[in-house]
PDB file of N, CA and C in Angstrom:
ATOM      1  N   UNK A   1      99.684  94.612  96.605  1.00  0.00           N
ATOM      2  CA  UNK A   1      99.196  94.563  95.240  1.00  0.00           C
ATOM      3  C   UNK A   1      99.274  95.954  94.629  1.00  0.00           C
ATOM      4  N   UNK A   2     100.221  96.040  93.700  1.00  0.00           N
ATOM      5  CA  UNK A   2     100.061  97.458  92.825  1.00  0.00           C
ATOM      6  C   UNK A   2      98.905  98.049  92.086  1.00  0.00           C
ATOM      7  N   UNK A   3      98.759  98.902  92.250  1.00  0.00           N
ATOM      8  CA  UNK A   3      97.575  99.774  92.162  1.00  0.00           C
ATOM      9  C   UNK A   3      97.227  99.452  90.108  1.00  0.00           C
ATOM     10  N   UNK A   4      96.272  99.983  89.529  1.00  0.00           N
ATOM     11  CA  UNK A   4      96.301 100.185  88.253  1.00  0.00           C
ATOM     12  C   UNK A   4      96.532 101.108  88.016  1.00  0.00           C
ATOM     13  N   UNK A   5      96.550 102.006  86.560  1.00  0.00           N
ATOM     14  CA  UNK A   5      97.465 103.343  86.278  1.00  0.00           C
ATOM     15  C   UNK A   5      95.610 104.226  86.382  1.00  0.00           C
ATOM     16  N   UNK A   6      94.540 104.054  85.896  1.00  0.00           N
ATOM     17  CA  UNK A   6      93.202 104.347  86.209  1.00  0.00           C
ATOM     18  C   UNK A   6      92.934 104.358  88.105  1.00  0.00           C
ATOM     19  N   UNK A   7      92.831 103.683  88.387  1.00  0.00           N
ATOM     20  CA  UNK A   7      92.844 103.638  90.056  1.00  0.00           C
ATOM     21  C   UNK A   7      93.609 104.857  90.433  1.00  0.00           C
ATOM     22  N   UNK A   8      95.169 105.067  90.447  1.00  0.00           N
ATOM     23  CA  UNK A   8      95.497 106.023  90.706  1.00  0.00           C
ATOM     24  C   UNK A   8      95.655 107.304  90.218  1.00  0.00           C
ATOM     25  N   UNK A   9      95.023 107.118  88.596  1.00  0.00           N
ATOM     26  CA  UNK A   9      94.279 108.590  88.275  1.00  0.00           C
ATOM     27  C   UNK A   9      93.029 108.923  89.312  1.00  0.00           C
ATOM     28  N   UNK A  10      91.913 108.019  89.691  1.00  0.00           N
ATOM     29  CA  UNK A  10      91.316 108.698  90.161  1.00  0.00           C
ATOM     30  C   UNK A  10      91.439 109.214  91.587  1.00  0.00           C
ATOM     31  N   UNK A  11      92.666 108.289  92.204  1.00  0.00           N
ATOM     32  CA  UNK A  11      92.944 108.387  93.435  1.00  0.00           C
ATOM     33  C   UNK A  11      93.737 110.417  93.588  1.00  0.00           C
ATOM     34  N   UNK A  12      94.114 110.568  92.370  1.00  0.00           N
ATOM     35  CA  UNK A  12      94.471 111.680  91.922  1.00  0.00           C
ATOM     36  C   UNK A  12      93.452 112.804  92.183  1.00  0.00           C
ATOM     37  N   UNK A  13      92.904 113.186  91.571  1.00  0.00           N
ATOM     38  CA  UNK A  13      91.786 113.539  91.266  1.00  0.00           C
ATOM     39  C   UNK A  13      90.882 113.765  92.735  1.00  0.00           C
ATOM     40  N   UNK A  14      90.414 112.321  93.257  1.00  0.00           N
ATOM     41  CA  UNK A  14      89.660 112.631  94.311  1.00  0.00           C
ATOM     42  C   UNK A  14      90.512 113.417  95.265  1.00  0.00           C
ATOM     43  N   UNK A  15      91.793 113.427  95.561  1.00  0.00           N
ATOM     44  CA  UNK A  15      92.800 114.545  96.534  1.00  0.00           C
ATOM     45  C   UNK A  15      92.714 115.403  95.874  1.00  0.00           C
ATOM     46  N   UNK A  16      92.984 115.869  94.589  1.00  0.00           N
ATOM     47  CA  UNK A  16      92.311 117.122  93.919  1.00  0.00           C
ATOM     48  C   UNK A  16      91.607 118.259  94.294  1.00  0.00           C
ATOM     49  N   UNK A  17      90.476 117.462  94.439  1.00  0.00           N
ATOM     50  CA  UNK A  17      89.026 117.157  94.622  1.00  0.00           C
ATOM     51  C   UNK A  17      88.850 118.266  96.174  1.00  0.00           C
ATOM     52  N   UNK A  18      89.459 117.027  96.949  1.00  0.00           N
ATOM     53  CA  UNK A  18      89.308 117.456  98.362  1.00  0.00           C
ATOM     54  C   UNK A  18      90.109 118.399  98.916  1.00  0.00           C
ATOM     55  N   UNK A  19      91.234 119.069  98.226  1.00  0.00           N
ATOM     56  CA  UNK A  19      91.954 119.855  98.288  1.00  0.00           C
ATOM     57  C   UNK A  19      91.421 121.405  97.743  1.00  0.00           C
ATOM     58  N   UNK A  20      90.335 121.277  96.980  1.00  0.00           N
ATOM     59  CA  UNK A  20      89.705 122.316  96.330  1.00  0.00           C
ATOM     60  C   UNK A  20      90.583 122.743  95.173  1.00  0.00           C
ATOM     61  N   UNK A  21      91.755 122.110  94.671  1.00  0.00           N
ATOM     62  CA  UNK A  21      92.239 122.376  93.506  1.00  0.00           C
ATOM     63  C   UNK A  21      91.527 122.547  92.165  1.00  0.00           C
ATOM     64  N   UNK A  22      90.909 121.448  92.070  1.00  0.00           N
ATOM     65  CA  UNK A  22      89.592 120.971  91.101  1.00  0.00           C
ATOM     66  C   UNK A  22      88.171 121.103  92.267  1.00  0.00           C
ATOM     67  N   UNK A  23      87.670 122.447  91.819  1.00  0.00           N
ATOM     68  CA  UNK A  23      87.791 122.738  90.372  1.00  0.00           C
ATOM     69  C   UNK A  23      88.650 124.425  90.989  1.00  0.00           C
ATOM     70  N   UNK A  24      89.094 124.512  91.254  1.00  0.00           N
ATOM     71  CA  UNK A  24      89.571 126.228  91.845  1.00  0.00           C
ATOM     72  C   UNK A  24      90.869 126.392  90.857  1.00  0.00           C
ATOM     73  N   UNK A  25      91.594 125.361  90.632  1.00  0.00           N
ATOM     74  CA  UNK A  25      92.662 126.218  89.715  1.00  0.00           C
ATOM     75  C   UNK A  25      92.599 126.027  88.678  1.00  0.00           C
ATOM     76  N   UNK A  26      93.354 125.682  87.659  1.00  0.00           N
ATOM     77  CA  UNK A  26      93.454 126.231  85.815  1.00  0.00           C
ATOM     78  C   UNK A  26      93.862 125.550  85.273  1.00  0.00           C
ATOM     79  N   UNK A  27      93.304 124.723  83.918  1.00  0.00           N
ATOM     80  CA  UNK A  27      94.334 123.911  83.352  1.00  0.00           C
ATOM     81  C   UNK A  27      95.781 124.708  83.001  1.00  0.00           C
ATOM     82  N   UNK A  28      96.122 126.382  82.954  1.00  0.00           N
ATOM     83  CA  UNK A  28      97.095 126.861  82.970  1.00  0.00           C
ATOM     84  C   UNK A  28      97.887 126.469  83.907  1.00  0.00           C
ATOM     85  N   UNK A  29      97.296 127.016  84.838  1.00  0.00           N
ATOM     86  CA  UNK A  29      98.269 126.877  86.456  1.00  0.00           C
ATOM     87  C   UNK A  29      98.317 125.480  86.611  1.00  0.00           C
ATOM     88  N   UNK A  30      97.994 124.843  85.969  1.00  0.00           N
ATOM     89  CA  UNK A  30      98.220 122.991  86.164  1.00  0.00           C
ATOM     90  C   UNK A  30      99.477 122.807  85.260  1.00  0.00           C
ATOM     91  N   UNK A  31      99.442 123.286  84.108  1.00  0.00           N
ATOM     92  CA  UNK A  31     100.329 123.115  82.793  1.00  0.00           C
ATOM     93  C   UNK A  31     101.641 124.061  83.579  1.00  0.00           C
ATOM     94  N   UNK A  32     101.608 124.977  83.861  1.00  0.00           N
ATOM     95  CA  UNK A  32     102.523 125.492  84.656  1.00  0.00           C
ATOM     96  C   UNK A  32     103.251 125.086  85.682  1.00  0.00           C
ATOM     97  N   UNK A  33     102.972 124.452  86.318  1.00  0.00           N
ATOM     98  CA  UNK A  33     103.201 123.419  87.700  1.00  0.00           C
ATOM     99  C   UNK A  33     103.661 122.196  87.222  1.00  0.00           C
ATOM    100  N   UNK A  34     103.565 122.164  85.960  1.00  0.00           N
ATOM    101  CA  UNK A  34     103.737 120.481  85.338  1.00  0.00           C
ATOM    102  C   UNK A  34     105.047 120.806  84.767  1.00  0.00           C
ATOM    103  N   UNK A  35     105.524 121.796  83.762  1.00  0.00           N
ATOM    104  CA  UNK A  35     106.362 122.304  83.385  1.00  0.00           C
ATOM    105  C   UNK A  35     107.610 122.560  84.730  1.00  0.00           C
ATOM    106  N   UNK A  36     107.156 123.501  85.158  1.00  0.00           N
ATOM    107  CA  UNK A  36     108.001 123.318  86.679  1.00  0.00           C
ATOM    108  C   UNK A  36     108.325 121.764  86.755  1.00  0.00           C
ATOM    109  N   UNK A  37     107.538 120.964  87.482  1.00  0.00           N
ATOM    110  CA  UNK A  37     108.082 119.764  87.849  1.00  0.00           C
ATOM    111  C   UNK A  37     109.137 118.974  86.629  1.00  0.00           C
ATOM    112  N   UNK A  38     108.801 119.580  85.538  1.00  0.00           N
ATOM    113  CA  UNK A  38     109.904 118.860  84.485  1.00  0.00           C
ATOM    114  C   UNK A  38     111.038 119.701  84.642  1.00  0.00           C
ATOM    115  N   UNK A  39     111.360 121.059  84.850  1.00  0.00           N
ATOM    116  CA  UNK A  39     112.059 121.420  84.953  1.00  0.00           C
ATOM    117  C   UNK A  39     113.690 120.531  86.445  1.00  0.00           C
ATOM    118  N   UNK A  40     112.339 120.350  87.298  1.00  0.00           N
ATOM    119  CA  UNK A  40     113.134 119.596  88.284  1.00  0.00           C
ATOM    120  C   UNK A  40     113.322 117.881  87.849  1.00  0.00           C
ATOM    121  N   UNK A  41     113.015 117.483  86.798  1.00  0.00           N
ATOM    122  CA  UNK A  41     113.095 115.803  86.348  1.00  0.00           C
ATOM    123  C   UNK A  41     114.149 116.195  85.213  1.00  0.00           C
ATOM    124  N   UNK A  42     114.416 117.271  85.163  1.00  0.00           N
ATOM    125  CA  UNK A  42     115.714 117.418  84.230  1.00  0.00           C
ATOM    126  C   UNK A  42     116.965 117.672  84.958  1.00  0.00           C
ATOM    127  N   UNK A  43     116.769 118.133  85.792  1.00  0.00           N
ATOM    128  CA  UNK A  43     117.983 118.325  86.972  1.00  0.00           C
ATOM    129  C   UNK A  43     117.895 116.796  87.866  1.00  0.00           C
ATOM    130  N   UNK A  44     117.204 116.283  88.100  1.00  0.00           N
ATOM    131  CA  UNK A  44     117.008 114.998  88.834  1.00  0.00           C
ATOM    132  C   UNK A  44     117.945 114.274  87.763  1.00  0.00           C
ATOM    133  N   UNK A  45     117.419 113.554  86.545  1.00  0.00           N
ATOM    134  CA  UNK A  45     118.111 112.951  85.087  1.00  0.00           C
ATOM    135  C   UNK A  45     119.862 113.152  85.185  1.00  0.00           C
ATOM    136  N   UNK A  46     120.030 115.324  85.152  1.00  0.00           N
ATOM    137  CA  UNK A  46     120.863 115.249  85.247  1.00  0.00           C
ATOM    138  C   UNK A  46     122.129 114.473  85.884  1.00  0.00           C
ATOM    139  N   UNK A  47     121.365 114.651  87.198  1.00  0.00           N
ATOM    140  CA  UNK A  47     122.157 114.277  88.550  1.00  0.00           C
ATOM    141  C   UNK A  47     122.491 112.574  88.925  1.00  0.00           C
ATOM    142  N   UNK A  48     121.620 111.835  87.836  1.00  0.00           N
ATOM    143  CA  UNK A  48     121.654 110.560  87.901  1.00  0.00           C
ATOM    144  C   UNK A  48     120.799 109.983  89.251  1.00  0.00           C
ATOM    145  N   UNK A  49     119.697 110.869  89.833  1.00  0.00           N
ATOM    146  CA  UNK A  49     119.227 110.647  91.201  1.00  0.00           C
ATOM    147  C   UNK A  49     117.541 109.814  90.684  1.00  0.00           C
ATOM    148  N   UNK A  50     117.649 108.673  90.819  1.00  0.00           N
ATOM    149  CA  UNK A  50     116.620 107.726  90.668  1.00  0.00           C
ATOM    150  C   UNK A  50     115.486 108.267  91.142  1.00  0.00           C
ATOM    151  N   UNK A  51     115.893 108.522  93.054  1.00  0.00           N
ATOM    152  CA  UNK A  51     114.916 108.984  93.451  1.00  0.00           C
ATOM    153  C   UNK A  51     113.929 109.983  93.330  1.00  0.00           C
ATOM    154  N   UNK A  52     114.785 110.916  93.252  1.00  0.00           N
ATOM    155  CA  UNK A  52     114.464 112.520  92.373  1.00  0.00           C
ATOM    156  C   UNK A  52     113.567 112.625  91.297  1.00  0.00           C
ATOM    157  N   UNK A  53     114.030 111.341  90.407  1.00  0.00           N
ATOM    158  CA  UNK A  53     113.506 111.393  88.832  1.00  0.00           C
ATOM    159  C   UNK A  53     112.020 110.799  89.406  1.00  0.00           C
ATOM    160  N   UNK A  54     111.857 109.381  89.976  1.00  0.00           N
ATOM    161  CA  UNK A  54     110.395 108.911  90.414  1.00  0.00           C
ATOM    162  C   UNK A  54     109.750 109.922  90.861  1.00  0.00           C
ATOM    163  N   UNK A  55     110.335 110.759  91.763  1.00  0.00           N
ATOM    164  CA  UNK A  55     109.458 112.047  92.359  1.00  0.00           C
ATOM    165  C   UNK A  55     108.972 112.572  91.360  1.00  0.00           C
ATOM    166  N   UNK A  56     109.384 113.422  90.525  1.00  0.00           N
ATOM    167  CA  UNK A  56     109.883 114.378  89.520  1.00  0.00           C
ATOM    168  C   UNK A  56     108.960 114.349  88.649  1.00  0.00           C
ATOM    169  N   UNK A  57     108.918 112.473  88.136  1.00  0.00           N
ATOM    170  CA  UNK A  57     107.593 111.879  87.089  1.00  0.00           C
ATOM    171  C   UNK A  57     106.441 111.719  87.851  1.00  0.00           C
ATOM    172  N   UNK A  58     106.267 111.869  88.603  1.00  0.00           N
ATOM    173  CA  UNK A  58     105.232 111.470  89.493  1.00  0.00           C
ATOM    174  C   UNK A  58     104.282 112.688  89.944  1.00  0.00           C
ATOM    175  N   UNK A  59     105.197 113.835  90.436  1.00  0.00           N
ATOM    176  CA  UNK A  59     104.649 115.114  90.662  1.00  0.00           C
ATOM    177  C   UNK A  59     104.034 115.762  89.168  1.00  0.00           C
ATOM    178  N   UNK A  60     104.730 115.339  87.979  1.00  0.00           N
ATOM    179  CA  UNK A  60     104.417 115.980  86.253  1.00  0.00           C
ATOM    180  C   UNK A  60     103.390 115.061  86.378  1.00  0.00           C
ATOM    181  N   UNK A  61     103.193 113.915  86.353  1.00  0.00           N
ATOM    182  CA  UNK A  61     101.888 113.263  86.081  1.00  0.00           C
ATOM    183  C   UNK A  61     100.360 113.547  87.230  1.00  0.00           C
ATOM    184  N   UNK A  62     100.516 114.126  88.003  1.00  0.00           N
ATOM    185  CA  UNK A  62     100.152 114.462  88.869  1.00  0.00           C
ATOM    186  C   UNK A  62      98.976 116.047  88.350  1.00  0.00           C
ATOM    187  N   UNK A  63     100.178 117.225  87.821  1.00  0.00           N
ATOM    188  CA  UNK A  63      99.891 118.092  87.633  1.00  0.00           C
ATOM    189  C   UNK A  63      99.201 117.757  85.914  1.00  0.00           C
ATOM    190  N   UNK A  64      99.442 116.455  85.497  1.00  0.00           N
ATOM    191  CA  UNK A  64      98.904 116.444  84.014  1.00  0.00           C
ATOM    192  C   UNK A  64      97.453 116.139  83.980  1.00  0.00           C
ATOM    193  N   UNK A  65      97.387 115.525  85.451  1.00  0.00           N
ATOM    194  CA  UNK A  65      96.072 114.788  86.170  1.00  0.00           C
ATOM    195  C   UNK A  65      94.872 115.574  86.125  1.00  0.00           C
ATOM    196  N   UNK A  66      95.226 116.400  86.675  1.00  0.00           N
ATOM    197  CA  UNK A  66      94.573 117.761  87.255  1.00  0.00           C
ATOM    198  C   UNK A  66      94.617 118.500  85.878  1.00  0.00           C
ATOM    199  N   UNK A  67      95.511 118.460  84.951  1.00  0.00           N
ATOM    200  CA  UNK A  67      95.375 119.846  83.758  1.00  0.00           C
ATOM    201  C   UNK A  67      93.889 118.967  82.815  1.00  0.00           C
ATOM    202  N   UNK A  68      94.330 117.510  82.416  1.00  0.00           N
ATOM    203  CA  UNK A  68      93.188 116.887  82.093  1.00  0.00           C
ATOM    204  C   UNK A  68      91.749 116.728  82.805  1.00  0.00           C
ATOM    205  N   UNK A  69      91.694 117.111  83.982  1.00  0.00           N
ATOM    206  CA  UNK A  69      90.359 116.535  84.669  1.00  0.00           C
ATOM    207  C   UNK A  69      89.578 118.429  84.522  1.00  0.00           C
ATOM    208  N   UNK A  70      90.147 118.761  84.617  1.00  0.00           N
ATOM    209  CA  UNK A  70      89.729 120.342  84.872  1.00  0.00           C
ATOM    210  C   UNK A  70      89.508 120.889  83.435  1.00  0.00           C
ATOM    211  N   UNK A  71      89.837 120.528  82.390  1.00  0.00           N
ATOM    212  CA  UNK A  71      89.639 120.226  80.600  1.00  0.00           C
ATOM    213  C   UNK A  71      88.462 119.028  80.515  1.00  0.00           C
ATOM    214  N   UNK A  72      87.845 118.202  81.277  1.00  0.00           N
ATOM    215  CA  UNK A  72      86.886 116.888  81.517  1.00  0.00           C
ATOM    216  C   UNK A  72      87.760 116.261  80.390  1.00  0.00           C
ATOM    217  N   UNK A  73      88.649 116.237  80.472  1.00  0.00           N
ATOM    218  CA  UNK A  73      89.705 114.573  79.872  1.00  0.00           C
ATOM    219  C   UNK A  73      90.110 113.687  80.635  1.00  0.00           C
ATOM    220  N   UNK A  74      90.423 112.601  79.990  1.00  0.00           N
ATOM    221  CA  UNK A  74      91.094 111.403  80.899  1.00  0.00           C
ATOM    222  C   UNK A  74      92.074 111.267  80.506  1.00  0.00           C
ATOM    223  N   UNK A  75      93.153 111.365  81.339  1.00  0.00           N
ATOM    224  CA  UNK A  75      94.262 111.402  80.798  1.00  0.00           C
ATOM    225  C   UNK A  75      94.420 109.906  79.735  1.00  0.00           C
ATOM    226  N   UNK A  76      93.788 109.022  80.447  1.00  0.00           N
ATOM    227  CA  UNK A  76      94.566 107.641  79.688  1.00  0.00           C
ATOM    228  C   UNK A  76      93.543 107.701  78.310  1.00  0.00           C
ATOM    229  N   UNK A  77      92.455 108.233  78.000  1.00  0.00           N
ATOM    230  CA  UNK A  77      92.254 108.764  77.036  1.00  0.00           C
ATOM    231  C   UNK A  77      92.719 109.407  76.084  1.00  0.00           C
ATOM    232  N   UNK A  78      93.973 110.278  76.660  1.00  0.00           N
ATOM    233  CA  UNK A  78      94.739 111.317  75.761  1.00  0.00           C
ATOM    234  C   UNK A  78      95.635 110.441  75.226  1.00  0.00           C
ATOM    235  N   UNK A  79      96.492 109.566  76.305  1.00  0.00           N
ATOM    236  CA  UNK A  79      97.816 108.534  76.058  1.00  0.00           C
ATOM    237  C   UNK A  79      97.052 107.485  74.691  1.00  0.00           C
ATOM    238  N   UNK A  80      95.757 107.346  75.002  1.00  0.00           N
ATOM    239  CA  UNK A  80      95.792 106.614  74.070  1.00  0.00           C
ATOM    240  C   UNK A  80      95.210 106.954  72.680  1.00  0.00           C
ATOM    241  N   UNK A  81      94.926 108.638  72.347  1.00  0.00           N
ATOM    242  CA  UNK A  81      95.090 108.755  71.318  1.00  0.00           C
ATOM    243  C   UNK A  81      96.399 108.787  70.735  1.00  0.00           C
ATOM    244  N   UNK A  82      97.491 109.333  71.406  1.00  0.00           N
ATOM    245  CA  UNK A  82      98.860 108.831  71.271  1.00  0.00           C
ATOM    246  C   UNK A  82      99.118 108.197  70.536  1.00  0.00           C
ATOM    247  N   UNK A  83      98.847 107.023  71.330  1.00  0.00           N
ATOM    248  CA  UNK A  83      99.431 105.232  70.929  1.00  0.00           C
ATOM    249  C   UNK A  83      98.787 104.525  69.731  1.00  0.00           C
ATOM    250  N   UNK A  84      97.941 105.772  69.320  1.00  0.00           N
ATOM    251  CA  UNK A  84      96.748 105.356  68.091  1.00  0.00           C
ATOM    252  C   UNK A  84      97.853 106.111  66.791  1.00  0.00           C
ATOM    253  N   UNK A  85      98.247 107.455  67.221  1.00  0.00           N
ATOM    254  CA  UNK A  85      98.758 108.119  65.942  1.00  0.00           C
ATOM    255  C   UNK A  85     100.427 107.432  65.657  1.00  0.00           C
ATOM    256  N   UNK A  86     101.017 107.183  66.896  1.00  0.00           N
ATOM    257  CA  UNK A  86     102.545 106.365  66.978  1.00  0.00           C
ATOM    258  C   UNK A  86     102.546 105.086  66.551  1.00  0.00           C
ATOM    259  N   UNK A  87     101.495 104.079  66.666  1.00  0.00           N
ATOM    260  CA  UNK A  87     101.343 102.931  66.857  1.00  0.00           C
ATOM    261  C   UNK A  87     102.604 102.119  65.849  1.00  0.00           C
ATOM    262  N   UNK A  88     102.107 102.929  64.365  1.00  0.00           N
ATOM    263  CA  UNK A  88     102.770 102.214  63.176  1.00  0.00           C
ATOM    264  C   UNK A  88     103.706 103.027  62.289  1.00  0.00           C
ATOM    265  N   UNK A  89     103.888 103.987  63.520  1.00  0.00           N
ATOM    266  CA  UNK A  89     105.028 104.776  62.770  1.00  0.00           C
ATOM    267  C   UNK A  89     106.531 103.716  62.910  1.00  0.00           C
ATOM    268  N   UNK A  90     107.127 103.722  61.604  1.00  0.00           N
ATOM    269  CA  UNK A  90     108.275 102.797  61.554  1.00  0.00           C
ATOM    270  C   UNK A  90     109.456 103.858  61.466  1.00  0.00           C
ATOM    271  N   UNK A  91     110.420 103.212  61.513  1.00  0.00           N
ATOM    272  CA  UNK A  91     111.702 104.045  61.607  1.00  0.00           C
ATOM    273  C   UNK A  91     112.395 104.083  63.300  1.00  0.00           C
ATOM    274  N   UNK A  92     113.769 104.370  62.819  1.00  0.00           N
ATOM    275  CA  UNK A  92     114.901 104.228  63.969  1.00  0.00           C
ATOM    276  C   UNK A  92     115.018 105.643  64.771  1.00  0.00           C
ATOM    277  N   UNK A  93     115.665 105.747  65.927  1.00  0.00           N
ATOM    278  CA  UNK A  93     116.539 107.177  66.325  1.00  0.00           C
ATOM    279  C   UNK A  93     117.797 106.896  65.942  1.00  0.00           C
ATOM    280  N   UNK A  94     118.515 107.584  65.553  1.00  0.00           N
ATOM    281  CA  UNK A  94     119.760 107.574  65.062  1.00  0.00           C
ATOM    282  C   UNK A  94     120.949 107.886  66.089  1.00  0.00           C
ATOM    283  N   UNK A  95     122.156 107.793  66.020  1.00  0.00           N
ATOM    284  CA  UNK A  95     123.227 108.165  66.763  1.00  0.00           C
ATOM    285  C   UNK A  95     122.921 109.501  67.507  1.00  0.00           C
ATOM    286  N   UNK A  96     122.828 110.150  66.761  1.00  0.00           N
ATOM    287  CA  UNK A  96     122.725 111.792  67.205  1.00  0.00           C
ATOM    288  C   UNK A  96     121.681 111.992  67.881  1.00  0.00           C
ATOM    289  N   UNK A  97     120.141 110.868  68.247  1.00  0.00           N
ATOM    290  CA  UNK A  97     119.003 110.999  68.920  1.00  0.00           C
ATOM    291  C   UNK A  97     117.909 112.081  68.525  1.00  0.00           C
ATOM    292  N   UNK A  98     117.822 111.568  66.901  1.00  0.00           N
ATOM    293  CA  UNK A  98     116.915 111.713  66.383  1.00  0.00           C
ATOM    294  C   UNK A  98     116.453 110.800  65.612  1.00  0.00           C
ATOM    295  N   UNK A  99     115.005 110.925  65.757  1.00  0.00           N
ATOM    296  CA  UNK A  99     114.255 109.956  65.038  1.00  0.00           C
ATOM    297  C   UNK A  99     113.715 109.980  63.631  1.00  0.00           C
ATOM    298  N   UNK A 100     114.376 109.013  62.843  1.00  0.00           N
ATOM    299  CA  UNK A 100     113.695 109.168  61.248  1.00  0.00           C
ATOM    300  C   UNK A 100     113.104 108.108  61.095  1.00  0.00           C
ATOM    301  N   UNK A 101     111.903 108.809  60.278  1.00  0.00           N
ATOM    302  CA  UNK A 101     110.844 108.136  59.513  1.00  0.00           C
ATOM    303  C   UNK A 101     111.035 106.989  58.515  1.00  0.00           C
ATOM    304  N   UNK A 102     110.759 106.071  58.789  1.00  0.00           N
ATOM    305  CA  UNK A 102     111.068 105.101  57.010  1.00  0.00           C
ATOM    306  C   UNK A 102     110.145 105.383  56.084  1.00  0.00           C
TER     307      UNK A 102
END
């Protein structure tokens, strides 16, 4: 049975936790580490390596885990102010992969 996306935030978190990351390092050094890992999900993308990329998103969400919990956010809190300001934005991406507004 697959986990929920909450479950394994906190499953996050509590290794965190027990690792002494949270509370010992920084939402910097988290944001930093997260950046890094995108750096490697862009070379993964590049490379067409599936596996790489699951890693890649997984390790960034990971370090986003930790930048939010150490800020006392939830991440799915943040996603869903998101999905609040995007919700009803209309309009296409275009050829060139950009997105305009209607």
């Amino acid at each position: 049975m697959s986990q929920s996306f909450k479950d394994l935030e906190m499953n996050v978190i509590r290794w965190a936790e027990a690792r002494r990351i949270i509370p010992n390092s920084t939402p910097d050094a988290q944001f930093i580490k997260a950046v890094s890992e995108m750096g490697e999900l862009a070379d993964a993308i590049s490379k067409r390596d599936i596996h790489a990329i699951e890693d890649a998103v997984g390790d960034t969400l990971v370090c986003l885990i930790n930048t939010c919990a150490l800020l006392d956010l939830d991440i799915t809190s943040c996603l869903a102010v998101a999905w609040d300001q995007i919700k009803d934005r209309r309009g296409q991406m275009n050829e060139r992969g950009v997105f305009v507004k209607e």
